[in-house]
C-alpha atoms as a PDB file:
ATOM      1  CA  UNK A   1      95.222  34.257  50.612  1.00  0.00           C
ATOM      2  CA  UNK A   2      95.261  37.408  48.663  1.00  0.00           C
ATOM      3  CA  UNK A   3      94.704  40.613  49.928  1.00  0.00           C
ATOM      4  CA  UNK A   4      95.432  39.681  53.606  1.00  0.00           C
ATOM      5  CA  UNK A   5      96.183  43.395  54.169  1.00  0.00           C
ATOM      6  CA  UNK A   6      92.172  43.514  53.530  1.00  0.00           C
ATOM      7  CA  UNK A   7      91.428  41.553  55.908  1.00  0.00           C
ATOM      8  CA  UNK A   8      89.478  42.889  58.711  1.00  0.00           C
ATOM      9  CA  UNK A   9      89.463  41.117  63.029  1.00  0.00           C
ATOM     10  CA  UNK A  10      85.836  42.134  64.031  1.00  0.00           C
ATOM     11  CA  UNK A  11      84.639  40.881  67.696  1.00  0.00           C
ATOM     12  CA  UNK A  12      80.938  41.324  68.755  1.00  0.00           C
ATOM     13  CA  UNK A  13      81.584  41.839  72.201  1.00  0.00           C
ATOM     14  CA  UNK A  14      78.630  42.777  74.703  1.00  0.00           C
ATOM     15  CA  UNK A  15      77.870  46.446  73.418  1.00  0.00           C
ATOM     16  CA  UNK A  16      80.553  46.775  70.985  1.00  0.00           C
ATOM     17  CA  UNK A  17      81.385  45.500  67.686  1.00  0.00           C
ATOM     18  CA  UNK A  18      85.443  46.281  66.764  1.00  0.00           C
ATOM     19  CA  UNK A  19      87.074  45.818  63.915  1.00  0.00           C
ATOM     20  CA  UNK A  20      91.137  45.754  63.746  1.00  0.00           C
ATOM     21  CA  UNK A  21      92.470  45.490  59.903  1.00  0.00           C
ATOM     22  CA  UNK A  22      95.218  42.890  59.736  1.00  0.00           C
ATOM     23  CA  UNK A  23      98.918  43.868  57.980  1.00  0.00           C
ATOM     24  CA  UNK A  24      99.815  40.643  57.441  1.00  0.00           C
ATOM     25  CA  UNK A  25      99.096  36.692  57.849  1.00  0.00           C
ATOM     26  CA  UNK A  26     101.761  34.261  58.440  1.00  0.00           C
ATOM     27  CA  UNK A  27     100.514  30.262  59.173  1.00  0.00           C
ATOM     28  CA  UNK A  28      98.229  31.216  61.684  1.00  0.00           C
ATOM     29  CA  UNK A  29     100.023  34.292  63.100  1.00  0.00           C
ATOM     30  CA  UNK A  30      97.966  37.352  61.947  1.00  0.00           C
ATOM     31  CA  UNK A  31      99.517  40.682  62.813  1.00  0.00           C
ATOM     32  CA  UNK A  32      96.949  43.666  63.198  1.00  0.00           C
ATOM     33  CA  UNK A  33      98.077  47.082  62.161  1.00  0.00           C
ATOM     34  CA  UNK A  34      98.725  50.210  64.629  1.00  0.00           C
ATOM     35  CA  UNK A  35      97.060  52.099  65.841  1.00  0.00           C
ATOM     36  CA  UNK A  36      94.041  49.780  65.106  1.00  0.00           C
ATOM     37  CA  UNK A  37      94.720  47.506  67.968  1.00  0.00           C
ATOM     38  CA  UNK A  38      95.999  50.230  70.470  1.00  0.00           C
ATOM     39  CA  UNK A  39      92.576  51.633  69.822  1.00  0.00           C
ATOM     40  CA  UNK A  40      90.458  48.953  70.314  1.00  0.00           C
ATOM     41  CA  UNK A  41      92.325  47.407  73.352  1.00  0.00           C
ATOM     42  CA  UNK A  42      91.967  50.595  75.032  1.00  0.00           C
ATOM     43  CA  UNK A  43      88.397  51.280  76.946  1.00  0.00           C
ATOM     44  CA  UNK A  44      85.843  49.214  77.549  1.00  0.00           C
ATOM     45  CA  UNK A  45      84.240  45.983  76.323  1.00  0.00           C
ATOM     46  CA  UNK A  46      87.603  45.688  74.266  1.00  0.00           C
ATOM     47  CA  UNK A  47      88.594  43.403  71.709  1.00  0.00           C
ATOM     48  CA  UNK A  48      91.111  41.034  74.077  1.00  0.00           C
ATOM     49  CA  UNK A  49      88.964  41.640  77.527  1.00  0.00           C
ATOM     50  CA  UNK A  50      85.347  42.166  76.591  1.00  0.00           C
ATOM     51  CA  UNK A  51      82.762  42.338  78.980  1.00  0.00           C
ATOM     52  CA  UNK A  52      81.254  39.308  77.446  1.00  0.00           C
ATOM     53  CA  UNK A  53      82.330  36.779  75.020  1.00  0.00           C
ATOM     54  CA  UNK A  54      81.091  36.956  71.708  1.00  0.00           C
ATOM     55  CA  UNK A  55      81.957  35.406  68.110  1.00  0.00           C
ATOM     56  CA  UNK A  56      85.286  36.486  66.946  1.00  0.00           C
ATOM     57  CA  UNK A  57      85.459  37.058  62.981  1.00  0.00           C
ATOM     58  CA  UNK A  58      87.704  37.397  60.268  1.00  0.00           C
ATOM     59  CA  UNK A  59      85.722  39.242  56.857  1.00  0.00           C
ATOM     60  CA  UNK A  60      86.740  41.282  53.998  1.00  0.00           C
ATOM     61  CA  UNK A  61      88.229  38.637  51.739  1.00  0.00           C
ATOM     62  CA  UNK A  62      87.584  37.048  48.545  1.00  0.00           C
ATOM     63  CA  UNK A  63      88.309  33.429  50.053  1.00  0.00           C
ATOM     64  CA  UNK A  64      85.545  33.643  52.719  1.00  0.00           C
ATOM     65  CA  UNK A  65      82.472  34.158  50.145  1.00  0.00           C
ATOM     66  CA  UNK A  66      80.629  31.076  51.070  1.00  0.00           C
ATOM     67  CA  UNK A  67      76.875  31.982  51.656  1.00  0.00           C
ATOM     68  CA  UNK A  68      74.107  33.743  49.313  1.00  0.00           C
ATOM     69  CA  UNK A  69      73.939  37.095  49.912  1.00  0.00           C
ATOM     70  CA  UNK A  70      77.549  38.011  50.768  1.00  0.00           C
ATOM     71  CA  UNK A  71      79.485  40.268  48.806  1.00  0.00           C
ATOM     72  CA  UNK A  72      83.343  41.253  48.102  1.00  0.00           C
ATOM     73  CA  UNK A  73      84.699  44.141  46.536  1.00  0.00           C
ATOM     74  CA  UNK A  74      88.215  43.814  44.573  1.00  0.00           C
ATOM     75  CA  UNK A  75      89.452  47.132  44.482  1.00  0.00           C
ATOM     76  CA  UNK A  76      92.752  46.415  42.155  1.00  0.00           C
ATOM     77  CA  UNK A  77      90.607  44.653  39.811  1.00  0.00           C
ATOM     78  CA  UNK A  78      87.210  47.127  40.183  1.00  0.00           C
ATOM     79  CA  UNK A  79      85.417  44.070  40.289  1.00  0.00           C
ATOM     80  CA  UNK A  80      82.193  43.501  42.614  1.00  0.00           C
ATOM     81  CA  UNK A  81      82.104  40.024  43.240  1.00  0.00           C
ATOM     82  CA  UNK A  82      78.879  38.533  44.938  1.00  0.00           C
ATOM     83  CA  UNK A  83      76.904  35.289  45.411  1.00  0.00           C
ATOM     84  CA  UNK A  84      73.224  35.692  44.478  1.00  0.00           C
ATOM     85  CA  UNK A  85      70.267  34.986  46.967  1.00  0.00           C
ATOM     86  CA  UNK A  86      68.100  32.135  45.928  1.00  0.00           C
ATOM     87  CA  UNK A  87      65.894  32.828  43.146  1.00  0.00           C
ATOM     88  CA  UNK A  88      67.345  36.248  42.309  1.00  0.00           C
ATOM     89  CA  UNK A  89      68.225  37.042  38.805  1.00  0.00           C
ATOM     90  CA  UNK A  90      71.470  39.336  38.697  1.00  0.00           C
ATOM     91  CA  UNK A  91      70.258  41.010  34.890  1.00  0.00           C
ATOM     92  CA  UNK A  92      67.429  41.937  36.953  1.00  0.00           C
ATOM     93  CA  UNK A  93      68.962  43.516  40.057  1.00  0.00           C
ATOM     94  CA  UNK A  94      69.612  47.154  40.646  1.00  0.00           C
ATOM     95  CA  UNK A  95      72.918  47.400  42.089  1.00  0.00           C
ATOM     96  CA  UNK A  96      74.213  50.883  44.289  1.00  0.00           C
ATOM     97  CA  UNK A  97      77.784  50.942  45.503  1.00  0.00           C
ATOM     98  CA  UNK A  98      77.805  54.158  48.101  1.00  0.00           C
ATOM     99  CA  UNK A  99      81.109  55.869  48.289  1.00  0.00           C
ATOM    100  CA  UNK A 100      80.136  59.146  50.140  1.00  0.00           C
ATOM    101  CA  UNK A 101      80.677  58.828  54.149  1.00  0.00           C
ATOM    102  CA  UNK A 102      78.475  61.446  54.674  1.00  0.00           C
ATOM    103  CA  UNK A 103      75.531  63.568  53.021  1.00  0.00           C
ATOM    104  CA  UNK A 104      75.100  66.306  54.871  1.00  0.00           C
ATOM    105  CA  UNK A 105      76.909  68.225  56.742  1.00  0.00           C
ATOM    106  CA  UNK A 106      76.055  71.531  58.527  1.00  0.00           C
ATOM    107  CA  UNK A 107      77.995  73.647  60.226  1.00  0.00           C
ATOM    108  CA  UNK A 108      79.586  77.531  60.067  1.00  0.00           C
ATOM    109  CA  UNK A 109      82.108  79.181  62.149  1.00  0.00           C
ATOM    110  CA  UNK A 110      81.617  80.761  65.666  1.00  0.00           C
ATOM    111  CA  UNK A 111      81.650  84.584  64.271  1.00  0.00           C
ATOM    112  CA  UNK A 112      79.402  82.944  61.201  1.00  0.00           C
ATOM    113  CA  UNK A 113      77.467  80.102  62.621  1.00  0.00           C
ATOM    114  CA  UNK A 114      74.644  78.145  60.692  1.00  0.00           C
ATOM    115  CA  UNK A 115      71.537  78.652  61.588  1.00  0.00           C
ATOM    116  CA  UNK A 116      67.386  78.650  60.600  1.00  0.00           C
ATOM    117  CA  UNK A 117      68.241  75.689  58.383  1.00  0.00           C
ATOM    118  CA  UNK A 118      65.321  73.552  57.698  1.00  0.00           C
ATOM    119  CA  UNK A 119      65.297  69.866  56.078  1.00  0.00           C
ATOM    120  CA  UNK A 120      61.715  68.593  55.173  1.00  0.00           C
ATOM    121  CA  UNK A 121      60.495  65.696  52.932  1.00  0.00           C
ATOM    122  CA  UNK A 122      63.579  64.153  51.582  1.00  0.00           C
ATOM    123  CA  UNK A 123      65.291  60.779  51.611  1.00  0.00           C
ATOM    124  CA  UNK A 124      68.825  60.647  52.815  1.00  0.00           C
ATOM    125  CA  UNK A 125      70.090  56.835  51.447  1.00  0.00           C
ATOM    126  CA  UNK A 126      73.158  55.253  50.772  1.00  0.00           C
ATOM    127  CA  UNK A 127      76.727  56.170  52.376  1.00  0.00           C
ATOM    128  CA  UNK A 128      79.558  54.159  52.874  1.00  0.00           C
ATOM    129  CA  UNK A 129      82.090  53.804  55.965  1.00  0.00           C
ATOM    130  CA  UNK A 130      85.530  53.784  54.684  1.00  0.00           C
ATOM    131  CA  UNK A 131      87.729  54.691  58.124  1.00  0.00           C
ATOM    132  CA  UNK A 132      87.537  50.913  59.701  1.00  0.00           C
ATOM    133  CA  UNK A 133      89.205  49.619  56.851  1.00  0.00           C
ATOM    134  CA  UNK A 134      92.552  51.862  56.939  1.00  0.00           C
ATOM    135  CA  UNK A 135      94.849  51.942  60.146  1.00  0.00           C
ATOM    136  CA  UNK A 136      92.789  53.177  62.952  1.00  0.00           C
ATOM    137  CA  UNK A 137      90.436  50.492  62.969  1.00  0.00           C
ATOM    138  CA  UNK A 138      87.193  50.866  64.632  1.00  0.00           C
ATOM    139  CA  UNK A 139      87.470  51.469  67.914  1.00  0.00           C
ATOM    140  CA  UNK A 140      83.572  52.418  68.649  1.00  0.00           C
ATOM    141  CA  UNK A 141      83.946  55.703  70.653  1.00  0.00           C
ATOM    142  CA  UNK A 142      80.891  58.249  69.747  1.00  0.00           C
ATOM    143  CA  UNK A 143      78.976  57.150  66.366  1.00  0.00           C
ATOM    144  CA  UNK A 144      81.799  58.580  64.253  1.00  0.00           C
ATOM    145  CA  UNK A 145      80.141  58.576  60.244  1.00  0.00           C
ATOM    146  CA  UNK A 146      76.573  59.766  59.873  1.00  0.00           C
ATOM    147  CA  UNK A 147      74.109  60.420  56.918  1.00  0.00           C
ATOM    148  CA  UNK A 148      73.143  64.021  58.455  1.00  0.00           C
ATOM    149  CA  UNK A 149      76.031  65.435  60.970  1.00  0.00           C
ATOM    150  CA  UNK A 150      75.067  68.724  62.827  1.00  0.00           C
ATOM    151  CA  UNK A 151      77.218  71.052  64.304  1.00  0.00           C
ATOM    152  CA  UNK A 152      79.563  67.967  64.055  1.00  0.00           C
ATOM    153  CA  UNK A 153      83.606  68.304  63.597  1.00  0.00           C
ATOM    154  CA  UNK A 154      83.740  64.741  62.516  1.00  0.00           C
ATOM    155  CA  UNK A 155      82.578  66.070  58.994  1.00  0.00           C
ATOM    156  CA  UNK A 156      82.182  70.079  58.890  1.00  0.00           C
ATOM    157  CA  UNK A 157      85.321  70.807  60.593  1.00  0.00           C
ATOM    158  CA  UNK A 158      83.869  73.007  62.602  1.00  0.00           C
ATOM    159  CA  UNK A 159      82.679  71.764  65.670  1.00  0.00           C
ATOM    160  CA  UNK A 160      79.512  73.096  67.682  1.00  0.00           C
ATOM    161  CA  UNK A 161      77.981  76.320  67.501  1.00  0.00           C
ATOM    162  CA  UNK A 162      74.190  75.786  65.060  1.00  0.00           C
ATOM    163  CA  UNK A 163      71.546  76.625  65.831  1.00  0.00           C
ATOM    164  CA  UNK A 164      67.500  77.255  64.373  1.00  0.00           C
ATOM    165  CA  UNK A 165      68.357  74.098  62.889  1.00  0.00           C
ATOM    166  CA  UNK A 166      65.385  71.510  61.889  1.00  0.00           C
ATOM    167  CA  UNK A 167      65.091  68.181  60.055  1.00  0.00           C
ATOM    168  CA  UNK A 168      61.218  66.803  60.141  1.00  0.00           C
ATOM    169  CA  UNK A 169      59.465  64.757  58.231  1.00  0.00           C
ATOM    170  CA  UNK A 170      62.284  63.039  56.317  1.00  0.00           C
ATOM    171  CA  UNK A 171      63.361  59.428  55.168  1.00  0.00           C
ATOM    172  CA  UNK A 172      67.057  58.495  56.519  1.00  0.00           C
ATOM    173  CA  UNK A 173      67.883  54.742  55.437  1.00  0.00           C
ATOM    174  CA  UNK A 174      70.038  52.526  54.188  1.00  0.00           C
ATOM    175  CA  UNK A 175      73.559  54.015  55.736  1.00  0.00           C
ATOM    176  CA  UNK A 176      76.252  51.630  56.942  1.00  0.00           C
ATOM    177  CA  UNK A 177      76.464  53.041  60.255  1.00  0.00           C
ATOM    178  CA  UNK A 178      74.422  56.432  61.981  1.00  0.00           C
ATOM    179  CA  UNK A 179      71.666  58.384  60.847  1.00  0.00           C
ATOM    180  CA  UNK A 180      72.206  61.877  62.785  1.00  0.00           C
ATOM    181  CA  UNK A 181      74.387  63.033  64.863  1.00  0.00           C
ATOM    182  CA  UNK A 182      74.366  66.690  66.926  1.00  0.00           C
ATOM    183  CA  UNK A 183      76.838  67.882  68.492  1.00  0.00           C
ATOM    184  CA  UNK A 184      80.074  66.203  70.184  1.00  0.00           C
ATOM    185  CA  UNK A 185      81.699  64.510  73.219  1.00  0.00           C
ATOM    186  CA  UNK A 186      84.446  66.997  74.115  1.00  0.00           C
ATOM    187  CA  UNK A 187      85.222  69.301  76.774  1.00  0.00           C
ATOM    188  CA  UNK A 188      83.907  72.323  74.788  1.00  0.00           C
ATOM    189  CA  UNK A 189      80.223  70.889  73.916  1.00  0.00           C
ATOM    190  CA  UNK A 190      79.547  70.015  77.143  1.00  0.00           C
ATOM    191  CA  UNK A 191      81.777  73.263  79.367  1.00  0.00           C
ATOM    192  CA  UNK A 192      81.894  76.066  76.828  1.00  0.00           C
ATOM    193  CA  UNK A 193      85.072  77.832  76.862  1.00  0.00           C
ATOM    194  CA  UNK A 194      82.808  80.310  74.086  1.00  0.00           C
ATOM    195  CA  UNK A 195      79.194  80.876  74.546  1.00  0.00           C
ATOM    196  CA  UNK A 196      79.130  80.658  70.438  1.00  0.00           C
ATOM    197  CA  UNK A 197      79.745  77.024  71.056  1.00  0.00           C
ATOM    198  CA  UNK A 198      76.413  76.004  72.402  1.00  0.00           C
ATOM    199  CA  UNK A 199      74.373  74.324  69.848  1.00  0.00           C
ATOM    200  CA  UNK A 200      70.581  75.401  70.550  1.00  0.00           C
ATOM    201  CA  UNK A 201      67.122  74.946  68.885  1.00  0.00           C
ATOM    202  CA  UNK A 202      67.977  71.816  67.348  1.00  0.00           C
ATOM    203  CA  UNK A 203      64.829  69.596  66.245  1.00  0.00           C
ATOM    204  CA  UNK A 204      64.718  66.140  64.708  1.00  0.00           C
ATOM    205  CA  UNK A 205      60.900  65.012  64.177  1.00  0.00           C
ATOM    206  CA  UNK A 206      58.497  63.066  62.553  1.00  0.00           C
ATOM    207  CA  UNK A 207      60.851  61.351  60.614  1.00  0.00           C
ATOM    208  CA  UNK A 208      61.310  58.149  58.922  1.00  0.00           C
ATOM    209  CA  UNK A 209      64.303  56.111  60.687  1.00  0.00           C
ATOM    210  CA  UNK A 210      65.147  52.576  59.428  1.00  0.00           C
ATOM    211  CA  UNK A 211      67.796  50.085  58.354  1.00  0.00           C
ATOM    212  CA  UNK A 212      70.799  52.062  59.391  1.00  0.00           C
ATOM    213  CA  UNK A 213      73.874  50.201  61.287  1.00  0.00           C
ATOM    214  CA  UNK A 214      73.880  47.719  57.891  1.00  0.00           C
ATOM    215  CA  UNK A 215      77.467  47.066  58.812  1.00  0.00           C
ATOM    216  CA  UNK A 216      78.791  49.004  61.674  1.00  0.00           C
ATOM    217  CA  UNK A 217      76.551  48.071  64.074  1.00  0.00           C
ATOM    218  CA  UNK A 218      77.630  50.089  67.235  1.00  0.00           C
ATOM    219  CA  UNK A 219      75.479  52.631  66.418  1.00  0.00           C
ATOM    220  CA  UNK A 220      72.535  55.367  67.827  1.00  0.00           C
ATOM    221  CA  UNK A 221      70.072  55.967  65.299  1.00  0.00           C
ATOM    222  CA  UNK A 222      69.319  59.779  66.261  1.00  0.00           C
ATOM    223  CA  UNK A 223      72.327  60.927  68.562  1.00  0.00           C
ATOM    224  CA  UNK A 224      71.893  64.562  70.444  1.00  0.00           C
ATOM    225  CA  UNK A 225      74.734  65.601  72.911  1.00  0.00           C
ATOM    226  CA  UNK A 226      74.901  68.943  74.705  1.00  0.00           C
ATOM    227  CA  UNK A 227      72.794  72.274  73.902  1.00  0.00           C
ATOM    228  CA  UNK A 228      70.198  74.280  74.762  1.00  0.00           C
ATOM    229  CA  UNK A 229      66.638  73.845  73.657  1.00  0.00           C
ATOM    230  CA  UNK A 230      67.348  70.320  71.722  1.00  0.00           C
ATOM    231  CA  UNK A 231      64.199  67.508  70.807  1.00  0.00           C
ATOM    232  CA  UNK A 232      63.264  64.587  68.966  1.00  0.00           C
ATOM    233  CA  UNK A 233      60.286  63.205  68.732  1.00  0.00           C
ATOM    234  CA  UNK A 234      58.359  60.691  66.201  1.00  0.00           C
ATOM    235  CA  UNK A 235      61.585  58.914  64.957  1.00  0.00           C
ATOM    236  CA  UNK A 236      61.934  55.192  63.768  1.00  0.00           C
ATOM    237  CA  UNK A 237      60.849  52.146  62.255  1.00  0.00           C
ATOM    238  CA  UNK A 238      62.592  48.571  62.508  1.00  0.00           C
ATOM    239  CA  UNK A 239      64.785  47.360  61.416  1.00  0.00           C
ATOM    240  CA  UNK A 240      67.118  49.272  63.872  1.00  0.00           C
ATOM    241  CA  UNK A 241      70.384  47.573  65.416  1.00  0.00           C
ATOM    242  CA  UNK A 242      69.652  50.178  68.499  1.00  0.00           C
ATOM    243  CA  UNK A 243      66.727  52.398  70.388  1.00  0.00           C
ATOM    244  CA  UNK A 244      66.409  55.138  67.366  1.00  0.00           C
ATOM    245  CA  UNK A 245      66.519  58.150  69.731  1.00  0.00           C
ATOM    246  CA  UNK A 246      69.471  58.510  72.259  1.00  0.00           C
ATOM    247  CA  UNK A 247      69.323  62.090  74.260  1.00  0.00           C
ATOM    248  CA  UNK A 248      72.817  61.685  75.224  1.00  0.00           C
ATOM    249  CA  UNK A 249      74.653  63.676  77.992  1.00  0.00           C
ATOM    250  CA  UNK A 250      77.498  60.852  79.190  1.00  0.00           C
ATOM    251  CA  UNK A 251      81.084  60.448  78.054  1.00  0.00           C
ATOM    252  CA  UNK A 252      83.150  63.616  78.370  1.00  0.00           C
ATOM    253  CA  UNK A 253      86.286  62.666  76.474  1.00  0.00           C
ATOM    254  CA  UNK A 254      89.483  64.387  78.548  1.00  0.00           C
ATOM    255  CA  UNK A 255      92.487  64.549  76.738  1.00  0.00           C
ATOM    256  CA  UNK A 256      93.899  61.714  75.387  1.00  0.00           C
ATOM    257  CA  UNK A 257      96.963  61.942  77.658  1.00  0.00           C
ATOM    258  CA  UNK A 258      94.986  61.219  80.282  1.00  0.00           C
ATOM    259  CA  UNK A 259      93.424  58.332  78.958  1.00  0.00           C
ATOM    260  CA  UNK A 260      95.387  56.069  77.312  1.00  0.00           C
ATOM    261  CA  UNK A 261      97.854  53.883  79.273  1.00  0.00           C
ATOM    262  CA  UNK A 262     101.480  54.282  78.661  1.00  0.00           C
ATOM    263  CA  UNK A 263     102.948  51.896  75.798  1.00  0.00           C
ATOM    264  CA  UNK A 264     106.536  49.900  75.937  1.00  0.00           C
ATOM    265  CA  UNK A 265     108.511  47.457  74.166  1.00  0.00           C
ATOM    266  CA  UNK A 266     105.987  44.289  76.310  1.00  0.00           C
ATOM    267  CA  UNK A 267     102.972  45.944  75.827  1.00  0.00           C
ATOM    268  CA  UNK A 268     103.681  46.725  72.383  1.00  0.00           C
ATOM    269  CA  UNK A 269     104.205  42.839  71.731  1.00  0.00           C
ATOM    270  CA  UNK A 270     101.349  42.157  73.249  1.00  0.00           C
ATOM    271  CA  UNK A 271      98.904  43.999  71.383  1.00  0.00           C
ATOM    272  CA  UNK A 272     100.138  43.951  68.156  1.00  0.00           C
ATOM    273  CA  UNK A 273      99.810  40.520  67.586  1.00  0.00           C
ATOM    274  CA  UNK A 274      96.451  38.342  67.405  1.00  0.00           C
ATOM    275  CA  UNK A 275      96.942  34.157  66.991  1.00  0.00           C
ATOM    276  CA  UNK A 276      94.162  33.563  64.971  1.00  0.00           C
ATOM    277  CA  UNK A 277      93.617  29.802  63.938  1.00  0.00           C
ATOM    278  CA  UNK A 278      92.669  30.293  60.113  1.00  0.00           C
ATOM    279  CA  UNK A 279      90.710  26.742  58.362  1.00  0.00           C
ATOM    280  CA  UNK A 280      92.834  25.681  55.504  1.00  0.00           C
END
């Protein structure tokens, strides 16, 4: 097989899809990469103990294209290779390859936040997810890529801290995994160490939600997290992998220290490697 560092373990597990990339294949010995499968054997409704069992994949290779519709992308080559649905005429097919993770992305500093920022009446469409494919895997934590990311570290840098912010009456489709995302998970959106932290007046309404989660799954649609004086309303259509609006005020992530079990010379054999029986 070529490109076996391309390759990509995904398990649908019982509210979690994970994906580990593999470093190498050997017979039927494939070896995941690191951190990848620290991170997604750590947690809950893991990859080797989920909560219940669900198909276990291998994707992202050339050799597995076996069914209309599926696609593969040859990076070395630039080459998009893909097997045409029945009755579909390639000259006649308009073709987008996404490469941005993101499209917007709002956020300030704490003595210069944003704020009064309005979005009305456009279409956010088309981003990629690129972060699953390199070594940390996806480890589904808190929707991590997002079309629109508010007061959102993941892509502004600056985490926290908007507010008089406002998207309404707006089209957000066709993303590979979230729609919009406000706010964060750790100990400073949801116990302030600065009062300039709180996000407040935040409003996502009357907009047009619908096929997002194309290929990362694990998703919320519309994710809020802590702040003052936050609302949705009038979100959605199907198809949607997950409820479109998630008010969300669970999983305070402590430090990581805390968290993650110790690792050794056992445990490090034990994760690293995943017997996979691969068809000839």
């Amino acid at each position: 097989m070529a490109n076996q560092n391309r390759v990509e373990v995904k398990s649908v597990n019982s509210f979690t899809d994970r994906y580990s990339p593999a470093q190498s294949i050997s017979g039927n010995f494939l070896t995941t990469r690191q951190p990848a499968w620290s991170n997604n054997t750590f947690g809950h409704d893991t990859l080797n103990d989920p909560f219940r069992t669900g198909p276990l994949h291998l994707t992202n290779a050339y050799e597995f294209l076996d069914t209309a519709g599926e696609w593969y992308l040859n990076l070395g080559a630039g080459i998009l290779h893909h097997i045409p649905r029945s009755r579909q005429n390639m000259n006649n097919v308009s073709v987008e390859l996404p490469t941005p993770q993101s499209l917007v992305a709002v956020g300030g500093t704490y003595d210069a936040p944003a704020h009064d920022i309005s979005f009305s009446g456009i279409t956010f469409t088309g981003t990629s997810r690129l972060g699953p494919s390199g070594n940390q895997g996806y480890p589904l934590r808190q929707p991590g890529q997002t079309a629109i990311g508010i007061a959102n570290a993941h892509t502004s840098g600056v985490g926290l801290g908007a507010s008089g912010t406002t998207i309404t009456r707006s089209e957000i489709a066709q993303n590979s995994e979230g729609g919009v995302v406000v706010g964060g998970v750790h100990a400073d959106a949801h116990h302030s160490s600065d009062q300039r932290m709180v996000n407040r007046d935040i409003t996502v309404s009357y907009n047009r939600v619908h096929d997002l989660g194309i290929e990362y799954r694990g998703i919320v649609s519309v994710l809020n997290t802590y702040g003052r004086q936050q609302s949705q309303s009038g979100q959605g259509s199907p198809p949607l992998p997950a409820p479109p609006l998630h008010p969300h005020h669970g999983v305070r992530q402590q430090a990581a220290e805390q968290l993650r079990p110790r690792r050794d010379a056992a445990d490090d054999r034990r994760r690293v490697h995943l017997h996979v029986a691969l068809e000839p």
